[in-house]
N, C-alpha and C. Protein backbone atom coordinates (compact mmCIF):
# COMPACT_ATOMS: atom_id res chain seq x y z
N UNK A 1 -0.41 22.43 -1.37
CA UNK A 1 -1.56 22.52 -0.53
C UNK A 1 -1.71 21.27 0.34
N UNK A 2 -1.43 20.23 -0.16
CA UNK A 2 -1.36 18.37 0.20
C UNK A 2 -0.35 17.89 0.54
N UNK A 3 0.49 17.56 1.56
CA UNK A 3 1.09 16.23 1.35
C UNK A 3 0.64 14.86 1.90
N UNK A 4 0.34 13.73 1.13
CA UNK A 4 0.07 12.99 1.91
C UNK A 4 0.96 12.02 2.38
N UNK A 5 0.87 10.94 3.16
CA UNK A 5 1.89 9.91 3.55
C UNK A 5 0.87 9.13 3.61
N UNK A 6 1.20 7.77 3.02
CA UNK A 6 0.34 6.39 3.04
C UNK A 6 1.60 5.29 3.19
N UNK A 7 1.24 4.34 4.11
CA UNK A 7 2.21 3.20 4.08
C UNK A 7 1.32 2.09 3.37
N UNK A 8 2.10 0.99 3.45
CA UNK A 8 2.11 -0.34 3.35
C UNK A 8 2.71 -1.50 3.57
N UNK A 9 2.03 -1.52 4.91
CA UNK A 9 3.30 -2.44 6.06
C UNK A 9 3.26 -3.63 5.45
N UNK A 10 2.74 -4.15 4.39
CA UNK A 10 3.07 -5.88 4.18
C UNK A 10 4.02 -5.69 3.15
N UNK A 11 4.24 -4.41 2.05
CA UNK A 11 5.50 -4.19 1.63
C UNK A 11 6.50 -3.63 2.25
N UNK A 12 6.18 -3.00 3.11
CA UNK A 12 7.15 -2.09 3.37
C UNK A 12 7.67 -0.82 2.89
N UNK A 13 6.50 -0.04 2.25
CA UNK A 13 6.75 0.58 1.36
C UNK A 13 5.68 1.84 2.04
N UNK A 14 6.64 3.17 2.06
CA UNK A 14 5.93 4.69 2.27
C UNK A 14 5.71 4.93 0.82
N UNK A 15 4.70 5.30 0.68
CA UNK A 15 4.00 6.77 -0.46
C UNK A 15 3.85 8.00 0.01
N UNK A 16 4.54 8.68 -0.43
CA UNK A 16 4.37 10.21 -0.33
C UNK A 16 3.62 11.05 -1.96
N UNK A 17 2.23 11.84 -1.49
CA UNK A 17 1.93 12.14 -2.64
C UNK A 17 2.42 13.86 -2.06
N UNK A 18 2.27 14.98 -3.08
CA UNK A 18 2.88 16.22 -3.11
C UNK A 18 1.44 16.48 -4.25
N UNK A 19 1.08 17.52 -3.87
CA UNK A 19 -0.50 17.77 -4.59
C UNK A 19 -0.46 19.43 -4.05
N UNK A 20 -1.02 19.81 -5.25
CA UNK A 20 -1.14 21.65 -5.35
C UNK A 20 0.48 22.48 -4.68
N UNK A 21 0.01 23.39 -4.36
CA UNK A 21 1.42 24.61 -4.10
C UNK A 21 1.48 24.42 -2.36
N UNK A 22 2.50 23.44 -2.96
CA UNK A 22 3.83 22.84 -1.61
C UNK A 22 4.50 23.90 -1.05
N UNK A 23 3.98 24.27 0.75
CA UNK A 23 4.99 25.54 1.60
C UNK A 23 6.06 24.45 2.43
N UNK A 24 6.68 25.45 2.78
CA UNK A 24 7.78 25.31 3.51
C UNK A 24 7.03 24.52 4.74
N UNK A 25 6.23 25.22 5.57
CA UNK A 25 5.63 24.79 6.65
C UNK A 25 5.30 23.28 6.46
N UNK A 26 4.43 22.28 5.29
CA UNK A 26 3.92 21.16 5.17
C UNK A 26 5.23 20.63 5.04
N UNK A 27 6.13 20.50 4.39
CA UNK A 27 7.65 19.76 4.17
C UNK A 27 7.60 19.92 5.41
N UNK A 28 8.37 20.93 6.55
CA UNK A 28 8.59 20.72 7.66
C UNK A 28 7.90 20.17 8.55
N UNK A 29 6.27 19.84 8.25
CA UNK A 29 5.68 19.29 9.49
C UNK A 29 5.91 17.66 8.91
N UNK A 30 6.16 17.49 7.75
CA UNK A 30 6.50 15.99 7.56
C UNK A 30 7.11 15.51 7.83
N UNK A 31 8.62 16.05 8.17
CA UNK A 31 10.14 15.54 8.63
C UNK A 31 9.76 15.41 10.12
N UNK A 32 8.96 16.34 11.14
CA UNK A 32 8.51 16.00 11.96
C UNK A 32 7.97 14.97 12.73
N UNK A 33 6.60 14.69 11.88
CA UNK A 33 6.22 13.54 11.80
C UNK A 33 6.71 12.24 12.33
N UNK A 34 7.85 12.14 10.93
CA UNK A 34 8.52 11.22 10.54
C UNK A 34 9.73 11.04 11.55
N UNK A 35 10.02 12.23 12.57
CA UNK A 35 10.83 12.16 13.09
C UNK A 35 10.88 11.32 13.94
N UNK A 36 9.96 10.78 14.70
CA UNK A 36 9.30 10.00 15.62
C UNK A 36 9.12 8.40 14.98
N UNK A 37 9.13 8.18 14.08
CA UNK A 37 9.16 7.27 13.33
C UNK A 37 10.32 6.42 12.42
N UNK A 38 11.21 6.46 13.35
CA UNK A 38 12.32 5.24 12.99
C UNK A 38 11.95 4.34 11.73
N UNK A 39 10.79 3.61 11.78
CA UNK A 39 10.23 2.85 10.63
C UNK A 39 10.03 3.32 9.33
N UNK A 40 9.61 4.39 9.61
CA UNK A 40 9.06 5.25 8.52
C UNK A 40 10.18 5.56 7.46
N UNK A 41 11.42 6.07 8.47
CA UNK A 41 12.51 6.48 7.98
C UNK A 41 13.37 5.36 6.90
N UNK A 42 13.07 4.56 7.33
CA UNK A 42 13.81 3.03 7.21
C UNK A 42 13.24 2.32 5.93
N UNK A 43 12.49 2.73 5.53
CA UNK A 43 11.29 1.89 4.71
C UNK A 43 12.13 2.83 3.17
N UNK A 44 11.69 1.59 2.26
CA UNK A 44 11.78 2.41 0.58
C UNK A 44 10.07 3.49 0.70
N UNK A 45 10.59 4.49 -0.47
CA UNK A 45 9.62 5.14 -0.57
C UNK A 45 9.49 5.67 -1.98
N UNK A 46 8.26 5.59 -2.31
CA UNK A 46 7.80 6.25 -3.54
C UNK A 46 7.22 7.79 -3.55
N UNK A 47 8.43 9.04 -4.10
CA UNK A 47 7.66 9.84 -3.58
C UNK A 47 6.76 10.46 -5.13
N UNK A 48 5.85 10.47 -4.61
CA UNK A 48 4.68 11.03 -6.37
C UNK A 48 4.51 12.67 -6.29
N UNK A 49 4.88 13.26 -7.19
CA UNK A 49 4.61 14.18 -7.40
C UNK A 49 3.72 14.63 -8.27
N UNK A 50 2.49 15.05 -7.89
CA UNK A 50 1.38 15.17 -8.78
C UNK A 50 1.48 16.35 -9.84
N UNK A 51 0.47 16.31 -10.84
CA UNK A 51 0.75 16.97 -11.73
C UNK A 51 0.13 18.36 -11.40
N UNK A 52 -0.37 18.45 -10.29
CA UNK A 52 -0.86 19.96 -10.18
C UNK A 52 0.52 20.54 -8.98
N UNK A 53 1.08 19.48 -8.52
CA UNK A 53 2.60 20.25 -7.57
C UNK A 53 2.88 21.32 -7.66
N UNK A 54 2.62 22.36 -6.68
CA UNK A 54 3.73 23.66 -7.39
C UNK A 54 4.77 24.06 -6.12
N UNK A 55 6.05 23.98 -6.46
CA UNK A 55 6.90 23.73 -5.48
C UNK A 55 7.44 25.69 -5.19
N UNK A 56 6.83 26.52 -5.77
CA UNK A 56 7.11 27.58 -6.13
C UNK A 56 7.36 28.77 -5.57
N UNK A 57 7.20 28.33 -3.79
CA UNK A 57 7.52 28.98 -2.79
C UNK A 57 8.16 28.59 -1.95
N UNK A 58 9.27 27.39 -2.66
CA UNK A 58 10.32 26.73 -2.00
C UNK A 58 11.40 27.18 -2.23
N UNK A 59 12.30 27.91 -1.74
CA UNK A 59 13.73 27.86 -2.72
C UNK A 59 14.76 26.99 -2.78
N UNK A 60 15.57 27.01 -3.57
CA UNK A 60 16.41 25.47 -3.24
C UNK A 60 17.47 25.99 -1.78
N UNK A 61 17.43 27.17 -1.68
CA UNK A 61 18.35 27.52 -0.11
C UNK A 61 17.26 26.63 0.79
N UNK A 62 15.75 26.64 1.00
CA UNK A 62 15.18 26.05 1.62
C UNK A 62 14.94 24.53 1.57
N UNK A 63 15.36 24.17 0.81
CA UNK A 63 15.58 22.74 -0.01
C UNK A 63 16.82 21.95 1.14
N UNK A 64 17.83 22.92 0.77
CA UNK A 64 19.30 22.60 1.45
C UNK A 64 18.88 22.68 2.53
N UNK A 65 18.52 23.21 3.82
CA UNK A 65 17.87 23.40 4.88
C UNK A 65 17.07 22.00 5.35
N UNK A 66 16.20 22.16 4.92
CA UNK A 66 15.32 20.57 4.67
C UNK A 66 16.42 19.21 4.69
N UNK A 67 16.83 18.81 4.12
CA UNK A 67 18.14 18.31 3.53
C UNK A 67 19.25 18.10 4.92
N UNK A 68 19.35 19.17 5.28
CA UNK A 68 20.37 19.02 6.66
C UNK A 68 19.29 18.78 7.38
N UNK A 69 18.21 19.01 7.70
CA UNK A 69 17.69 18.48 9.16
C UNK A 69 17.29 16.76 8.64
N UNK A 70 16.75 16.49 7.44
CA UNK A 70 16.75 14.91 6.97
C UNK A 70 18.08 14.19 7.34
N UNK A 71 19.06 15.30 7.25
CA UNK A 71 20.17 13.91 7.75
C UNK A 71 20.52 13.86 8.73
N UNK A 72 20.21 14.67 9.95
CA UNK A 72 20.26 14.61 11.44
C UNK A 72 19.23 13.68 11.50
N UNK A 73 18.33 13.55 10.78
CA UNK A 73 16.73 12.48 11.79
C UNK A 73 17.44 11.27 11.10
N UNK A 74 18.12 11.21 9.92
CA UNK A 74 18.78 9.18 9.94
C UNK A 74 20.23 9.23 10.32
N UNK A 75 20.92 10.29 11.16
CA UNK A 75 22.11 10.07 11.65
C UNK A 75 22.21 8.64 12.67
N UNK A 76 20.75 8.42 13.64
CA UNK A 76 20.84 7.42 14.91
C UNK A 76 20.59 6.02 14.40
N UNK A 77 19.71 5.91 12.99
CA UNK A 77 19.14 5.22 12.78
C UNK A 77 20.23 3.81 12.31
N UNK A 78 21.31 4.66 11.66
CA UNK A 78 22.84 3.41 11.30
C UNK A 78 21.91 2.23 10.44
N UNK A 79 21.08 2.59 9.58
CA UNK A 79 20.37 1.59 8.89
C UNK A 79 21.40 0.39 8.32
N UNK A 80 21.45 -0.85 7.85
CA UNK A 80 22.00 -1.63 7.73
C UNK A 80 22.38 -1.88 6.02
N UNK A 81 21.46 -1.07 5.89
CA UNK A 81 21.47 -1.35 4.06
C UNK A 81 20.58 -0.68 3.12
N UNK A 82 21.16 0.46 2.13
CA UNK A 82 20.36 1.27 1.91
C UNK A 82 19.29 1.55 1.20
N UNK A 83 17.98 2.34 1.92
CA UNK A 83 16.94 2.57 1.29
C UNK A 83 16.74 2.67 0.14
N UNK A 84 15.67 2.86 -0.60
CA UNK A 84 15.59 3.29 -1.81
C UNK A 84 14.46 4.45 -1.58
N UNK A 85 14.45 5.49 -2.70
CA UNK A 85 13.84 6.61 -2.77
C UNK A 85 13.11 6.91 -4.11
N UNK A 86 12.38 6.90 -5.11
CA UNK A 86 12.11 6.80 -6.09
C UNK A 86 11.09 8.64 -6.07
N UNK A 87 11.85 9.01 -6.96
CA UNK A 87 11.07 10.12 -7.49
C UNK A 87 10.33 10.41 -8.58
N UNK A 88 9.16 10.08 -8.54
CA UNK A 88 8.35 10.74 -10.04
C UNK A 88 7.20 11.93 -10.21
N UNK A 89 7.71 12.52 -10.85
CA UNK A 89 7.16 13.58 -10.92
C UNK A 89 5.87 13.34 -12.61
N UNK A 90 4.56 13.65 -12.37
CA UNK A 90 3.72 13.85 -13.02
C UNK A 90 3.86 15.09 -14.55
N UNK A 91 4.59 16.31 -13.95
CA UNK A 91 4.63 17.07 -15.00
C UNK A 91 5.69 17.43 -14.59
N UNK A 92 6.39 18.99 -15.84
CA UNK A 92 8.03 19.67 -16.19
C UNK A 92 7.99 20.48 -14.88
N UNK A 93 6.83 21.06 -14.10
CA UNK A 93 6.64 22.37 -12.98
C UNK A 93 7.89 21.98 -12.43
N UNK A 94 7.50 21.14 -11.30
CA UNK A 94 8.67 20.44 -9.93
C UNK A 94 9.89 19.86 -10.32
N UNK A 95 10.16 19.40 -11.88
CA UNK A 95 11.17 19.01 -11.70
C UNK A 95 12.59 19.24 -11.07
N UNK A 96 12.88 20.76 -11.35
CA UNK A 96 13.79 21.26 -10.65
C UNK A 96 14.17 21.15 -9.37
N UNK A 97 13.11 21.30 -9.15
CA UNK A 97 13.34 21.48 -7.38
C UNK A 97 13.38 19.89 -7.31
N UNK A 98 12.89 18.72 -7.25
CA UNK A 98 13.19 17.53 -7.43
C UNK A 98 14.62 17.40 -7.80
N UNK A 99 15.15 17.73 -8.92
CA UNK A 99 16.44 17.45 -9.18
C UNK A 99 17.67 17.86 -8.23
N UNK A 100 17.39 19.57 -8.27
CA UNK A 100 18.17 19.55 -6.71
C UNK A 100 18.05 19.12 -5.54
N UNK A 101 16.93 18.29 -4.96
CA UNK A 101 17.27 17.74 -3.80
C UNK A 101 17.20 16.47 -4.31
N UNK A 102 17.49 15.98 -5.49
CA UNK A 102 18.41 14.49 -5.82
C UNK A 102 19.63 14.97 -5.92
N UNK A 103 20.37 16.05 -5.86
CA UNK A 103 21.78 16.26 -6.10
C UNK A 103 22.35 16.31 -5.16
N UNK A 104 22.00 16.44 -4.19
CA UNK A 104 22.83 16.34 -2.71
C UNK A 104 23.25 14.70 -2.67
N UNK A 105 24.21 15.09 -1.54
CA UNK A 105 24.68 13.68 -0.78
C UNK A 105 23.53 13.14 -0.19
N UNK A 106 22.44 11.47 -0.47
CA UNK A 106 22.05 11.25 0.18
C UNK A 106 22.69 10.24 0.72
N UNK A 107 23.40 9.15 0.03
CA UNK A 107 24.13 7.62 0.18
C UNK A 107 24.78 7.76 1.40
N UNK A 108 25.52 9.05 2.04
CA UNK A 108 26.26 8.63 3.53
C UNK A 108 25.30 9.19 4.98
N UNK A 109 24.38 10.55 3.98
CA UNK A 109 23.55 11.46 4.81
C UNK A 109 22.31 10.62 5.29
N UNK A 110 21.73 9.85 4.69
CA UNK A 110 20.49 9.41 5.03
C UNK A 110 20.49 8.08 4.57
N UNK A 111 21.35 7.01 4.32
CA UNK A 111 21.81 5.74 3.76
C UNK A 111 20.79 5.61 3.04
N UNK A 112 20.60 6.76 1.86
CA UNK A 112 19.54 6.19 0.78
C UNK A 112 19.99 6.35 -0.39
N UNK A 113 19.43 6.09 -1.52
CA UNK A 113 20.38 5.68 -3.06
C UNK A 113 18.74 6.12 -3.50
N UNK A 114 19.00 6.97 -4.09
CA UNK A 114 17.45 7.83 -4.63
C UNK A 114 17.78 7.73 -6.56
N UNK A 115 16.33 7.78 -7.12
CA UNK A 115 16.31 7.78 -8.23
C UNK A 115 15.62 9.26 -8.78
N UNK A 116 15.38 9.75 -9.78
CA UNK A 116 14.14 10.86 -10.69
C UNK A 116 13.78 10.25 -11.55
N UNK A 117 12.91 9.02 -11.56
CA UNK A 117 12.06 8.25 -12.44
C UNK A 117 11.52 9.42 -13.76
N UNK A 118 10.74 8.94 -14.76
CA UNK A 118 10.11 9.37 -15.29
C UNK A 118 8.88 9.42 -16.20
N UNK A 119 9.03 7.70 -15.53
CA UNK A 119 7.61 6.78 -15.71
C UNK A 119 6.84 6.55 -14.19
N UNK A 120 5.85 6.08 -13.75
CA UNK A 120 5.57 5.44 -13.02
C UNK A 120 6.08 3.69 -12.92
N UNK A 121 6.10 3.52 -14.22
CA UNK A 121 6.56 1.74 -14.03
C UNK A 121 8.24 1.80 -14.17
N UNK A 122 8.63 2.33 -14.09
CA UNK A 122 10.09 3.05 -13.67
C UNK A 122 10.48 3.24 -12.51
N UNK A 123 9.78 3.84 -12.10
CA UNK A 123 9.46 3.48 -10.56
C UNK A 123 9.37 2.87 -9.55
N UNK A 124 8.25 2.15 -10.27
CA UNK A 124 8.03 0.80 -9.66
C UNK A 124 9.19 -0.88 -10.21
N UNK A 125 10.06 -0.27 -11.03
CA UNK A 125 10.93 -1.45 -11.48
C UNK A 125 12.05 -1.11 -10.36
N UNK A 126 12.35 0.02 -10.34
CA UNK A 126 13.92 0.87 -9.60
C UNK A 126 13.61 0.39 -8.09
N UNK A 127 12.60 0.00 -7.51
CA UNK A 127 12.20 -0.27 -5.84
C UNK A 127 12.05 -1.79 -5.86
N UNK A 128 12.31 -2.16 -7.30
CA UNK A 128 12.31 -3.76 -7.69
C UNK A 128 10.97 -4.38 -7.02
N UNK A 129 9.89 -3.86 -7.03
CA UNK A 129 8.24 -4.49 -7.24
C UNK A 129 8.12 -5.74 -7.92
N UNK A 130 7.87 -6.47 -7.31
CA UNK A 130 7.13 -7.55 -8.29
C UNK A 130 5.91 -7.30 -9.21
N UNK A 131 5.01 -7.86 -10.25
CA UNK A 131 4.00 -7.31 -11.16
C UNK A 131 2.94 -7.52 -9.81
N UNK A 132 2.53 -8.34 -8.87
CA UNK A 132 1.55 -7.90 -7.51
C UNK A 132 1.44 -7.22 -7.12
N UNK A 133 3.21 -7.11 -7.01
CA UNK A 133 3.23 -5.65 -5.62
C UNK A 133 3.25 -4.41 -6.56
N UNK A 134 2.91 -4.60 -7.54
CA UNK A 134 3.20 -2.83 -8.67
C UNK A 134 1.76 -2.79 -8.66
N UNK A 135 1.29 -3.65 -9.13
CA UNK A 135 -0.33 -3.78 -9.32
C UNK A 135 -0.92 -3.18 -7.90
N UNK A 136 -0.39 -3.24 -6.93
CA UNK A 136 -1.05 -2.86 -5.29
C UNK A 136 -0.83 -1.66 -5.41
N UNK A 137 0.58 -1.02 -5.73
CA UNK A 137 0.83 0.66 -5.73
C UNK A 137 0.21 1.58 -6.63
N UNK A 138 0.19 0.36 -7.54
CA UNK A 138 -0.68 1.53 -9.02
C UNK A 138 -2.16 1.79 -8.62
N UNK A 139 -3.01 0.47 -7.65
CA UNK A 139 -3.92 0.87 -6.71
C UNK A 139 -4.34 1.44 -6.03
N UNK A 140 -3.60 1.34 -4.92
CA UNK A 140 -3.42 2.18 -3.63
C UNK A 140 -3.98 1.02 -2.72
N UNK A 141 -3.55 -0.58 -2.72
CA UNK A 141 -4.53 -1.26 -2.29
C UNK A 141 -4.13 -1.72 -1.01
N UNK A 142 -3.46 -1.47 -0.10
CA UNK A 142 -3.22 -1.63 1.23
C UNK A 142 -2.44 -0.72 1.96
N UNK A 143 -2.63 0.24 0.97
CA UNK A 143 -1.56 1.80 0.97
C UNK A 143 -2.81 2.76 2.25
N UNK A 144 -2.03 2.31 3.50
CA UNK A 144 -3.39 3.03 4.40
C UNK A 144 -3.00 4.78 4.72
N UNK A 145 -3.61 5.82 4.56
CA UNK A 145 -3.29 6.83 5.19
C UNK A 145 -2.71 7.16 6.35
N UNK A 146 -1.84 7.47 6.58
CA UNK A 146 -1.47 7.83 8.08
C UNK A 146 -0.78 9.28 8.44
N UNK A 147 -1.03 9.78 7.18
CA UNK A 147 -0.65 11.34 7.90
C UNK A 147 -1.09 12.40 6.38
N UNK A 148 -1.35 13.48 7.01
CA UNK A 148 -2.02 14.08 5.48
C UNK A 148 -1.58 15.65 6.31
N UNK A 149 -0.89 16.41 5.77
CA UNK A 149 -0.79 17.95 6.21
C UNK A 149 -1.04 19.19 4.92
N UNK A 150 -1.93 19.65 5.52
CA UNK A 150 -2.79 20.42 4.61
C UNK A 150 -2.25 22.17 4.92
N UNK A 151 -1.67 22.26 4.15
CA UNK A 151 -1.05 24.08 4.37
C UNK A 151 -2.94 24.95 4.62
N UNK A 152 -2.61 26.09 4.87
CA UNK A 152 -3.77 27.28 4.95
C UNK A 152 -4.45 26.76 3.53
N UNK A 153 -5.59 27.44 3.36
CA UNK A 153 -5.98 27.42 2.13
C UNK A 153 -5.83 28.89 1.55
N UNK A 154 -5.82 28.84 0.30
CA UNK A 154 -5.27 29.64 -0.98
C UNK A 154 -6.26 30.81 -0.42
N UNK A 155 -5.89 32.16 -0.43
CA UNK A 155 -6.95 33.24 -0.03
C UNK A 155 -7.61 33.26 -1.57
N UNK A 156 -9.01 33.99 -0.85
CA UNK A 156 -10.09 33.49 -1.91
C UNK A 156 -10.14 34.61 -3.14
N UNK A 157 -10.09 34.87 -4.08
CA UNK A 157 -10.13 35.77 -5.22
C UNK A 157 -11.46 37.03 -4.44
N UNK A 158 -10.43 38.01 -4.91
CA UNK A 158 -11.16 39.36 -4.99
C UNK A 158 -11.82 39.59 -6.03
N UNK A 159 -12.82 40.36 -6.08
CA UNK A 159 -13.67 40.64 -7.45
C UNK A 159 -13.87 41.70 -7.45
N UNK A 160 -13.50 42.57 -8.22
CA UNK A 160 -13.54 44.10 -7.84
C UNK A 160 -14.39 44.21 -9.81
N UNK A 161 -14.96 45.29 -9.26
CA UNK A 161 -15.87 46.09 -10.89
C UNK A 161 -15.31 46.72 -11.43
C-alpha cells in the first residue's frame, strides 16, 4: 500500500520502508523517481521491510522485469565503488520475494553488493554504521521524507445479510 523513501544526506544513506500489499505500479513509480536521481542511485541503502509487507501480487517474472529496468538506470552511472544494499525484512511473508531479487546479478548490473539481514543491527553493522550513526537510523533522526507512493486504496468490504 506504502513505499516510502527517506534520505540522509549527512550519511549518505537512502531508507526505503515497504508497508502493507506492495503493487507492481508503486515499485515502478519508485525506479522512476529514482531515475532522475543519480544520487539516490549512488548512495548505500537500507531497504525495511515491514512486518505488515505483502508482496503478494508481485510475481518473481515481475521481480525479473523490475531488475532489468534497475540495471539500465545504473548502466550511465559507472559508480566508482560499490554500493551497499541491506535487506531486512520484519516477518517470514516477503521473504521470498526478497530472496529472489537478492539472487540476481547485482555486483556488475547495478555495482551493488546487497545483503538479506535478519536483524536490524545486522543491518546496520553490514552498511558498517558507527553506534551514532545506527542510533540516527534506529531513529529516523535526519532521515527526511522525500518521496512516499501510495497504491489505490484496498476496496472497502461488502456486507451482505
Amino acid at each position: 500500500m506504502t513505499v516510502i523513501l527517506r534520505r540522509n544526506e549527512a550519511l549518505e544513506l537512502n531508507l526505503v520502508e515497504y508497508r502493507g500489499r506492495i503493487s507492481l505500479a508503486e515499485l515502478q513509480a519508485v525506479a522512476k523517481f529514482q531515475a532522475d536521481k543519480p544520487n539516490l542511485l549512488a548512495s548505500d541503502c537500507l531497504n525495511r521491510v515491514c512486518a505488515d509487507a505483502d508482496f503478494g501480487a508481485i510475481t518473481f517474472a515481475m521481480l525479473d522485469t523490475m531488475h532489468e529496468h534497475y540495471s539500465k538506470l545504473f548502466a550511465p552511472l559507472r559508480l566508482q565503488i560499490f554500493r551497499r544494499a541491506a535487506w531486512f525484512c520484519e516477518a517470514e511473508g516477503p521473504r521470498g520475494h526478497v530472496a529472489h531479487w537478492l539472487s540476481q546479478d547485482t555486483r556488475e548490473t547495478m555495482s551493488s553488493t546487497v545483503k538479506h539481514c535478519h536483524t536490524f543491527a545486522d543491518a546496520a553493522d553490514w552498511l558498517l554504521l558507527m553506534d551514532a550513526e545506527r542510533g540516527m537510523l534506529e531513529r529516523g533522526e535526519g532521515f527526511d521524507e522525500i518521496a512516499r507512493f501510495d497504491g489505490p486504496p484496498e476496496p472497502a468490504a461488502v456486507l451482505t445479510r
